[in-house]
C-alpha atoms as a PDB file:
ATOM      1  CA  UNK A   1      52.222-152.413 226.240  1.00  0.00           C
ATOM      2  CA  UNK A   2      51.794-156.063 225.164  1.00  0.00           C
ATOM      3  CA  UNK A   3      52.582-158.791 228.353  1.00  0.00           C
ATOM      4  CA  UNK A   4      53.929-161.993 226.951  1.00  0.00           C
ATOM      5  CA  UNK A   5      53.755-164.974 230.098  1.00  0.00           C
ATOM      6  CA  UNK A   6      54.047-168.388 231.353  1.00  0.00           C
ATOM      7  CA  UNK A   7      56.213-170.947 232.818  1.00  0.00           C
ATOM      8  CA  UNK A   8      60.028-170.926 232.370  1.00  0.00           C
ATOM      9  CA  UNK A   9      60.509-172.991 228.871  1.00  0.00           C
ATOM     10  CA  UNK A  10      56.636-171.988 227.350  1.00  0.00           C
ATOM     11  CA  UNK A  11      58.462-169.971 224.660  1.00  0.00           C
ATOM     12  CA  UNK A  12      57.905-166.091 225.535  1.00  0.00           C
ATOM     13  CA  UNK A  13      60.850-165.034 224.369  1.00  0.00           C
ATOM     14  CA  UNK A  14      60.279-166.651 220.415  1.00  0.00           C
ATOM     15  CA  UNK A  15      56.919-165.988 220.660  1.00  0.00           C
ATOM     16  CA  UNK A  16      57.494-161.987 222.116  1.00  0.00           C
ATOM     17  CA  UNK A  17      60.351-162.012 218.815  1.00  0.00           C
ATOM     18  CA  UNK A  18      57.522-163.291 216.023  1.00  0.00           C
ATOM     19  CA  UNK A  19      55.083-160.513 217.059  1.00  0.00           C
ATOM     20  CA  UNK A  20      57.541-157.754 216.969  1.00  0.00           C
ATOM     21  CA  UNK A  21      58.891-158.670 213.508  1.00  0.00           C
ATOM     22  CA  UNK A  22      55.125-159.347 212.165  1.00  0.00           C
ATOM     23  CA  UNK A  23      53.515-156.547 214.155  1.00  0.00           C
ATOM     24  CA  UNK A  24      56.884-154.045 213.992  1.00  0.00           C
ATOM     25  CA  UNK A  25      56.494-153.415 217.794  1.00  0.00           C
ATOM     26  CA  UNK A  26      59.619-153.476 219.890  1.00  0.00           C
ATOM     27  CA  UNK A  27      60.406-156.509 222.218  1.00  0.00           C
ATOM     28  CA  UNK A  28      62.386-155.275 225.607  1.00  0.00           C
ATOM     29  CA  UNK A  29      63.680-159.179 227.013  1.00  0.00           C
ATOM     30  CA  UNK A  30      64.529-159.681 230.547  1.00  0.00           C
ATOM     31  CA  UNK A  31      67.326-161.573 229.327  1.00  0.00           C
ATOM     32  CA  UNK A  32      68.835-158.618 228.156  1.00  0.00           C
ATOM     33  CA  UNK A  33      70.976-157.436 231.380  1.00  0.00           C
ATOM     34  CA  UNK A  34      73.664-159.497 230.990  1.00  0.00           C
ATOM     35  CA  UNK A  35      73.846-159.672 234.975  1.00  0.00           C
ATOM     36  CA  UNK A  36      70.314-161.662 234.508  1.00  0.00           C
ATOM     37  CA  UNK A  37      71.957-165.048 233.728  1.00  0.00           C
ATOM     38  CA  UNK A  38      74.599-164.980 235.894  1.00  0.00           C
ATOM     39  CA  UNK A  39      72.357-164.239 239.106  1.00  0.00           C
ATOM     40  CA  UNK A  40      70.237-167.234 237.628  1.00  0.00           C
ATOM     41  CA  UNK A  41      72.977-170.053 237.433  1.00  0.00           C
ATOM     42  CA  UNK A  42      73.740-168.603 241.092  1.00  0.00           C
ATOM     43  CA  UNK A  43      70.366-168.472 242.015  1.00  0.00           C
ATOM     44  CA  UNK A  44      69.604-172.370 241.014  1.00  0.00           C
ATOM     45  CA  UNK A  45      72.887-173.502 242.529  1.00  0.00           C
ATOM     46  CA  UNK A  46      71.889-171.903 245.833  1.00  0.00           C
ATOM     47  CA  UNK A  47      68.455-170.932 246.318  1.00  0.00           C
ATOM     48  CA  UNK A  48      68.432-169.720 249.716  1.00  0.00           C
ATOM     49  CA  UNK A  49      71.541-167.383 249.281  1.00  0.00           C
ATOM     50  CA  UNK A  50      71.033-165.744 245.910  1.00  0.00           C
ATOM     51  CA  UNK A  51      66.704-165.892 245.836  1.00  0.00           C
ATOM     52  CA  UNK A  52      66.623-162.512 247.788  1.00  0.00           C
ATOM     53  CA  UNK A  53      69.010-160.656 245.516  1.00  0.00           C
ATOM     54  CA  UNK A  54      67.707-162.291 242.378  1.00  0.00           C
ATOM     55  CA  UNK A  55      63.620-161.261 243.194  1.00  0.00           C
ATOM     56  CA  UNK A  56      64.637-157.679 243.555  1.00  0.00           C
ATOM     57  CA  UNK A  57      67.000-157.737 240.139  1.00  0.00           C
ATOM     58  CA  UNK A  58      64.129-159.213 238.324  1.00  0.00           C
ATOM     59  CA  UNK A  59      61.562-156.432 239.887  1.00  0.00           C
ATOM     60  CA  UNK A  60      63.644-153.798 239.195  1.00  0.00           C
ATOM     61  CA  UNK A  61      64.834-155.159 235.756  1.00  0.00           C
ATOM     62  CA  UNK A  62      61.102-155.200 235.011  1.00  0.00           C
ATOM     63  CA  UNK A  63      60.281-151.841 236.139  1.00  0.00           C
ATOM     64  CA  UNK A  64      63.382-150.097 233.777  1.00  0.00           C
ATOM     65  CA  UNK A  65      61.466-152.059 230.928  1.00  0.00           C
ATOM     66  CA  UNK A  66      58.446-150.491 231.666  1.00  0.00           C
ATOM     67  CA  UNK A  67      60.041-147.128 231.676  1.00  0.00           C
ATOM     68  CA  UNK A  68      61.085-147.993 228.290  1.00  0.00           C
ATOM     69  CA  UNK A  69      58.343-148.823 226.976  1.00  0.00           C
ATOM     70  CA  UNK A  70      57.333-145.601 227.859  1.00  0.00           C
ATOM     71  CA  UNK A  71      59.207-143.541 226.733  1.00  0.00           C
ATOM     72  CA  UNK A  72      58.605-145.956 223.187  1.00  0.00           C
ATOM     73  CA  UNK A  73      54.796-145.097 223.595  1.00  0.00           C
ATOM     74  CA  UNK A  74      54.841-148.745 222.781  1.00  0.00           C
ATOM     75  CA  UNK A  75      56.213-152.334 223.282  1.00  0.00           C
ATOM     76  CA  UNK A  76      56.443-156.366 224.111  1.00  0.00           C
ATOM     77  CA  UNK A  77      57.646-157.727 227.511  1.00  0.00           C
ATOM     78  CA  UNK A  78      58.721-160.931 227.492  1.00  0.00           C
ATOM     79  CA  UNK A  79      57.643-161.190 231.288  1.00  0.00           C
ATOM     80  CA  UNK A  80      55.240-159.072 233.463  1.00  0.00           C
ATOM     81  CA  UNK A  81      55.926-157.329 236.678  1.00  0.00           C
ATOM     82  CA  UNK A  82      52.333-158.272 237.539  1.00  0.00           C
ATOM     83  CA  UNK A  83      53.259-162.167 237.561  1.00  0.00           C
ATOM     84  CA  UNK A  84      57.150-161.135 239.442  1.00  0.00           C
ATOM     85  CA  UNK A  85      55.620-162.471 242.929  1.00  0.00           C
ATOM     86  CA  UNK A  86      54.582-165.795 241.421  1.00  0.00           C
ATOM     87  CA  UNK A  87      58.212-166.585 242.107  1.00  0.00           C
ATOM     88  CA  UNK A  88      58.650-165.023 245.374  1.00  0.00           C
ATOM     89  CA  UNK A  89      55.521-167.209 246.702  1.00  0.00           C
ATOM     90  CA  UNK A  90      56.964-170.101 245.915  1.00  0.00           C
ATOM     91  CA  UNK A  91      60.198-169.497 247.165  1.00  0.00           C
ATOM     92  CA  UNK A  92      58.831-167.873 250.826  1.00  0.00           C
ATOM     93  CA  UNK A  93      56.702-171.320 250.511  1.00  0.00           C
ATOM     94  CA  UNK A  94      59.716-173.686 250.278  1.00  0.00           C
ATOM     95  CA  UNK A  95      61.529-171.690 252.562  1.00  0.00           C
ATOM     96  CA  UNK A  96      64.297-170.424 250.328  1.00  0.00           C
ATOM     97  CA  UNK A  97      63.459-166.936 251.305  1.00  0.00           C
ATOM     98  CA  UNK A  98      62.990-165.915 254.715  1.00  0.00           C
ATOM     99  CA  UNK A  99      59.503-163.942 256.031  1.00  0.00           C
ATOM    100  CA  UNK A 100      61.782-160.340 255.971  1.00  0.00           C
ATOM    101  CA  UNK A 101      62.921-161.026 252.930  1.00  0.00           C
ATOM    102  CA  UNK A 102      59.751-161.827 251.462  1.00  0.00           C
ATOM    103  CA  UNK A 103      58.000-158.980 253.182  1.00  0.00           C
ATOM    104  CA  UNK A 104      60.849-156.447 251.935  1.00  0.00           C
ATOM    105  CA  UNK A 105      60.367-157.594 248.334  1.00  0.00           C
ATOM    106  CA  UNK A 106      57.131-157.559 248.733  1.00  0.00           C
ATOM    107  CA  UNK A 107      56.726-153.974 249.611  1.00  0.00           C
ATOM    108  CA  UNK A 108      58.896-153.106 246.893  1.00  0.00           C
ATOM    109  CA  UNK A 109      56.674-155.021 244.417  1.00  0.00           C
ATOM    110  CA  UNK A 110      53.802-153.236 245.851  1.00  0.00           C
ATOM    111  CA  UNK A 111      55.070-149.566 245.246  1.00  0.00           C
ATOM    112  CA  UNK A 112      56.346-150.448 241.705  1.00  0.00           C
ATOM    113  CA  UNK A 113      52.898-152.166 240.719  1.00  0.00           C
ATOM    114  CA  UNK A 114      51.147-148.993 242.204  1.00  0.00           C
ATOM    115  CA  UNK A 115      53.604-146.388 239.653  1.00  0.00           C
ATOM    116  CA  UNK A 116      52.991-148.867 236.708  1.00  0.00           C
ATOM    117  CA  UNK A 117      49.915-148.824 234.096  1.00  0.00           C
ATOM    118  CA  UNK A 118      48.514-151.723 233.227  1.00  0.00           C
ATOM    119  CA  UNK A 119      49.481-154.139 230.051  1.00  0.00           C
ATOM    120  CA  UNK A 120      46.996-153.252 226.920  1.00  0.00           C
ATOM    121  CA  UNK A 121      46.800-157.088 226.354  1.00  0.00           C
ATOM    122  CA  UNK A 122      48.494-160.063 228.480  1.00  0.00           C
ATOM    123  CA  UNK A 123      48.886-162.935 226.013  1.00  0.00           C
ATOM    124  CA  UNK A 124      49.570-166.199 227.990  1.00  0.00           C
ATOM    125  CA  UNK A 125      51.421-169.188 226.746  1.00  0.00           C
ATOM    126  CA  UNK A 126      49.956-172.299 228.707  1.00  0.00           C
ATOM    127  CA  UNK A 127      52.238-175.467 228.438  1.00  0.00           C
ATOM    128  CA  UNK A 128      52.567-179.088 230.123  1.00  0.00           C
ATOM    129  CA  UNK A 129      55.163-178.950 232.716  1.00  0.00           C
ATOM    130  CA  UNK A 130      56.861-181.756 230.750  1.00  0.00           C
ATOM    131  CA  UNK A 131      57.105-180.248 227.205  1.00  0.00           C
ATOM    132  CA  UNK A 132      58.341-176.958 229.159  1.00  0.00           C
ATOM    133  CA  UNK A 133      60.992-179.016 230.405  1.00  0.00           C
ATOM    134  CA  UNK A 134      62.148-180.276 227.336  1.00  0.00           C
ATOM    135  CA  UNK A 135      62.407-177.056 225.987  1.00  0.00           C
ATOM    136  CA  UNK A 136      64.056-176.001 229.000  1.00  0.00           C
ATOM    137  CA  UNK A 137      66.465-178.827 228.479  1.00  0.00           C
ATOM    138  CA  UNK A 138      66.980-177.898 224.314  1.00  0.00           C
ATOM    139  CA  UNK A 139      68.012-174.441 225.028  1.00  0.00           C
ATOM    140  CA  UNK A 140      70.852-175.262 227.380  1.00  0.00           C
ATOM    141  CA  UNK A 141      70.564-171.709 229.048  1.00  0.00           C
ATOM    142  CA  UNK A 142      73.722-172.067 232.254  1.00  0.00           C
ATOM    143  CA  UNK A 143      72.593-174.776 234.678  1.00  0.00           C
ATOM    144  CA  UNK A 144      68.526-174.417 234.596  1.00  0.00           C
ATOM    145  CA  UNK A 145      68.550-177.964 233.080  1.00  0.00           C
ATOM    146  CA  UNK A 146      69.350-178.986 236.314  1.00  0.00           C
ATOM    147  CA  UNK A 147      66.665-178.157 237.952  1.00  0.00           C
ATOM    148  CA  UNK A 148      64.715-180.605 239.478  1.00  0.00           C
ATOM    149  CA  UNK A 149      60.910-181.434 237.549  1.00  0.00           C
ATOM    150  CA  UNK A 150      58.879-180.613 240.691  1.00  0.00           C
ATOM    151  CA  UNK A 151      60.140-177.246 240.892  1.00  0.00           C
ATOM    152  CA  UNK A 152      58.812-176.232 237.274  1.00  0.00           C
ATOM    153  CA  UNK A 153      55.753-178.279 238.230  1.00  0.00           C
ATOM    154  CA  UNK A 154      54.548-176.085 241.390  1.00  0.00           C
ATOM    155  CA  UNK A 155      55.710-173.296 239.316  1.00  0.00           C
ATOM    156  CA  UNK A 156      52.861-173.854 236.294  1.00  0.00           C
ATOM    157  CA  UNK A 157      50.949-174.348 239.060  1.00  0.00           C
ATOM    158  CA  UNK A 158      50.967-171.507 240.521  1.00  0.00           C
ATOM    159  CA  UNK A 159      51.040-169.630 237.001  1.00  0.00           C
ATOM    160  CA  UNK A 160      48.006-171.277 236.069  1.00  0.00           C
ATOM    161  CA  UNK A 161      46.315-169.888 239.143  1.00  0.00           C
ATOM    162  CA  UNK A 162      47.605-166.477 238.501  1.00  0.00           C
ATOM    163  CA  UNK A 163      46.263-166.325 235.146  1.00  0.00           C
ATOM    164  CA  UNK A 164      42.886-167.256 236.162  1.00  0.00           C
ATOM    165  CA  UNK A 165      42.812-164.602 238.960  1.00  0.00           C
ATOM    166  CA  UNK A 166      44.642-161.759 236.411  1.00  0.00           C
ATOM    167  CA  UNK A 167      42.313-158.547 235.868  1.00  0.00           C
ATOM    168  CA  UNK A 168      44.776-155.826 235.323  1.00  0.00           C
ATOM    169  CA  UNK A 169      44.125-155.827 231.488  1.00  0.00           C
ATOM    170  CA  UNK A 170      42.083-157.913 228.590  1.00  0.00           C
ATOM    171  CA  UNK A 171      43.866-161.339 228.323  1.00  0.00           C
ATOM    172  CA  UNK A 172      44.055-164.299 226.084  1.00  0.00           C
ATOM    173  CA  UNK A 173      45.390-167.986 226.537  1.00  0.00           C
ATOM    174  CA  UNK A 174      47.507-169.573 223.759  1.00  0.00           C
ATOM    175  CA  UNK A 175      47.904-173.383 224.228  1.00  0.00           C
ATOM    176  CA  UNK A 176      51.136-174.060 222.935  1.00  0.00           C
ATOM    177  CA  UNK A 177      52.149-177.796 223.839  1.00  0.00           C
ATOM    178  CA  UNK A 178      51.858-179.243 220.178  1.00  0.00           C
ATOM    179  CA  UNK A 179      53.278-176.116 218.237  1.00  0.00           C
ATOM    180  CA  UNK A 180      55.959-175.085 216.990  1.00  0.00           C
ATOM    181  CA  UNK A 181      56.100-171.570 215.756  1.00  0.00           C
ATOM    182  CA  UNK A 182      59.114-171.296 214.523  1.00  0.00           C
ATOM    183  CA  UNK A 183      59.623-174.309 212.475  1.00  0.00           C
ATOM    184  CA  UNK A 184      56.126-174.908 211.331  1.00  0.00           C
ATOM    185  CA  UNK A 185      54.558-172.125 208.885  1.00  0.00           C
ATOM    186  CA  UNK A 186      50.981-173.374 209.591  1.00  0.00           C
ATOM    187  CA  UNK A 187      51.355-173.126 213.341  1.00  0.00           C
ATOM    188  CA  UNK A 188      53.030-169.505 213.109  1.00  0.00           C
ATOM    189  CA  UNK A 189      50.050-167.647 210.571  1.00  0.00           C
ATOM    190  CA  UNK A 190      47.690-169.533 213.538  1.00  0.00           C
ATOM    191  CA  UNK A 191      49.303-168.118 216.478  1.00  0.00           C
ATOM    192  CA  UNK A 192      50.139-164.611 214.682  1.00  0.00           C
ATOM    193  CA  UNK A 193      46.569-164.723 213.638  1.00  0.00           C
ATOM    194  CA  UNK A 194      44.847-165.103 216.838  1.00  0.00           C
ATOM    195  CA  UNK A 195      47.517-162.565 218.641  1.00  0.00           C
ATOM    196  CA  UNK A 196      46.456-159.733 215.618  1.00  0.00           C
ATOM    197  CA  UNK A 197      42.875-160.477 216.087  1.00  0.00           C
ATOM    198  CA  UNK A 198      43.211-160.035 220.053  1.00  0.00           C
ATOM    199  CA  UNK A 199      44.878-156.647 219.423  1.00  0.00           C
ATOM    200  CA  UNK A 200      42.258-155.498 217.069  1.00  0.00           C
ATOM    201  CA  UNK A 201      39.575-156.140 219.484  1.00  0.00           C
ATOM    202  CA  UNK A 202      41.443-153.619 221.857  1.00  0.00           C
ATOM    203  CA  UNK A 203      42.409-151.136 219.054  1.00  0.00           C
ATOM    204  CA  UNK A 204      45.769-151.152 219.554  1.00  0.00           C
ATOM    205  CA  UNK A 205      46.862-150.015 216.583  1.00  0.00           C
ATOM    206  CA  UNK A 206      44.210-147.534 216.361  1.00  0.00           C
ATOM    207  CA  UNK A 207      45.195-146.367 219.707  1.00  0.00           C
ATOM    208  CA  UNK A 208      48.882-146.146 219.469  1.00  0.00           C
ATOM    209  CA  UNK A 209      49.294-144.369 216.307  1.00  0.00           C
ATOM    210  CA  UNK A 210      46.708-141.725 217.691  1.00  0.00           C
ATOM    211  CA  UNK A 211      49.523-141.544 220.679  1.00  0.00           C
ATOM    212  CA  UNK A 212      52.145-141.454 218.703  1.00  0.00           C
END
């Protein structure tokens, strides 16, 4: 299992899309439930009603995927259920959920982290708050435009931090504010370069077609 994160608007999703058509590994997206976005334009209209309800869709969302990939013997997630309470944290913070809610979700998080085997590679996409914005702006996905700036900045915050403290699996960091890997052909053999040479140095491919 490959783990592709970062802030909302680093570019997970195109990214998580490239490798799977280079690499021919599926891609599971947690924009795939097509309750996902409407909980979302809910959840940024009204933080405090819908941030409860929208933690444990995301957790369990995550966990099916997981399954999945399973079952696949091999796969992409365009999001980890290791970096789910990254979200949580900052909403218990800003009091947006309440301490029983966070201490519920929490618990839940805990038993589904302690069923679930660690990522063979976490590849994370670290971006300026600003340029995530923009692309959060570009993609026009329901009313996340709207959101105000120092939300996503305490959010790469506190994704920044996570990454540092990570050790569930080998990891690499992939600066992306100046490329474009979908447009430019130089900046997408880079990218798909580094991302094949991190999974040969874990054997990936040695090691899933020995599973399979």
């Amino acid at each position: 299992m490959i783990v592709v994160e970062g802030t909302v608007g680093a570019g997970k999703s195109t990214l998580s899309d490239l490798i799977s058509d280079h690499f021919r590994i599926p891609v599971f997206e947690e924009m795939g439930n097509p309750d996902t976005e409407k909980l979302l334009n809910r959840f940024y209209r009204d933080r405090s009603r819908w941030s409860f309800t929208t933690q444990i869709h995301f957790a369990t969302e995550r966990w099916n995927m997981i399954k999945q990939v399973s079952e696949q013997k091999h796969g992409i997630l365009d999001r980890s259920i290791f970096g789910d309470k990254i979200f949580a944290e900052l909403l218990s913070e800003d009091g947006s959920m309440t301490p029983e809610e966070y201490r519920t979700y929490e618990k839940l998080l805990t038993a589904i982290v302690k069923t679930t085997t660690a990522p063979d590679l976490l590849i994370y996409l670290q971006c300026h708050t600003e340029v995530a914005k923009e692309r959060i702006d570009r993609r026009g996905r329901g009313i996340e435009s709207e959101v105000d700036i120092s939300y996503w900045e305490r959010l790469n915050e506190k994704y920044d931090d996570w990454y540092e403290e990570y050790r569930h699996s080998p990891k690499i960091l992939l600066s992306v504010n100046h490329l474009d890997f979908v447009n430019n052909a130089e900046h997408k053999r880079s990218i798909l370069h580094l991302v094949g040479k991190a999974l040969e140095d874990i054997h990936y491919f040695e090691i899933k077609i020995a599973e399979a």
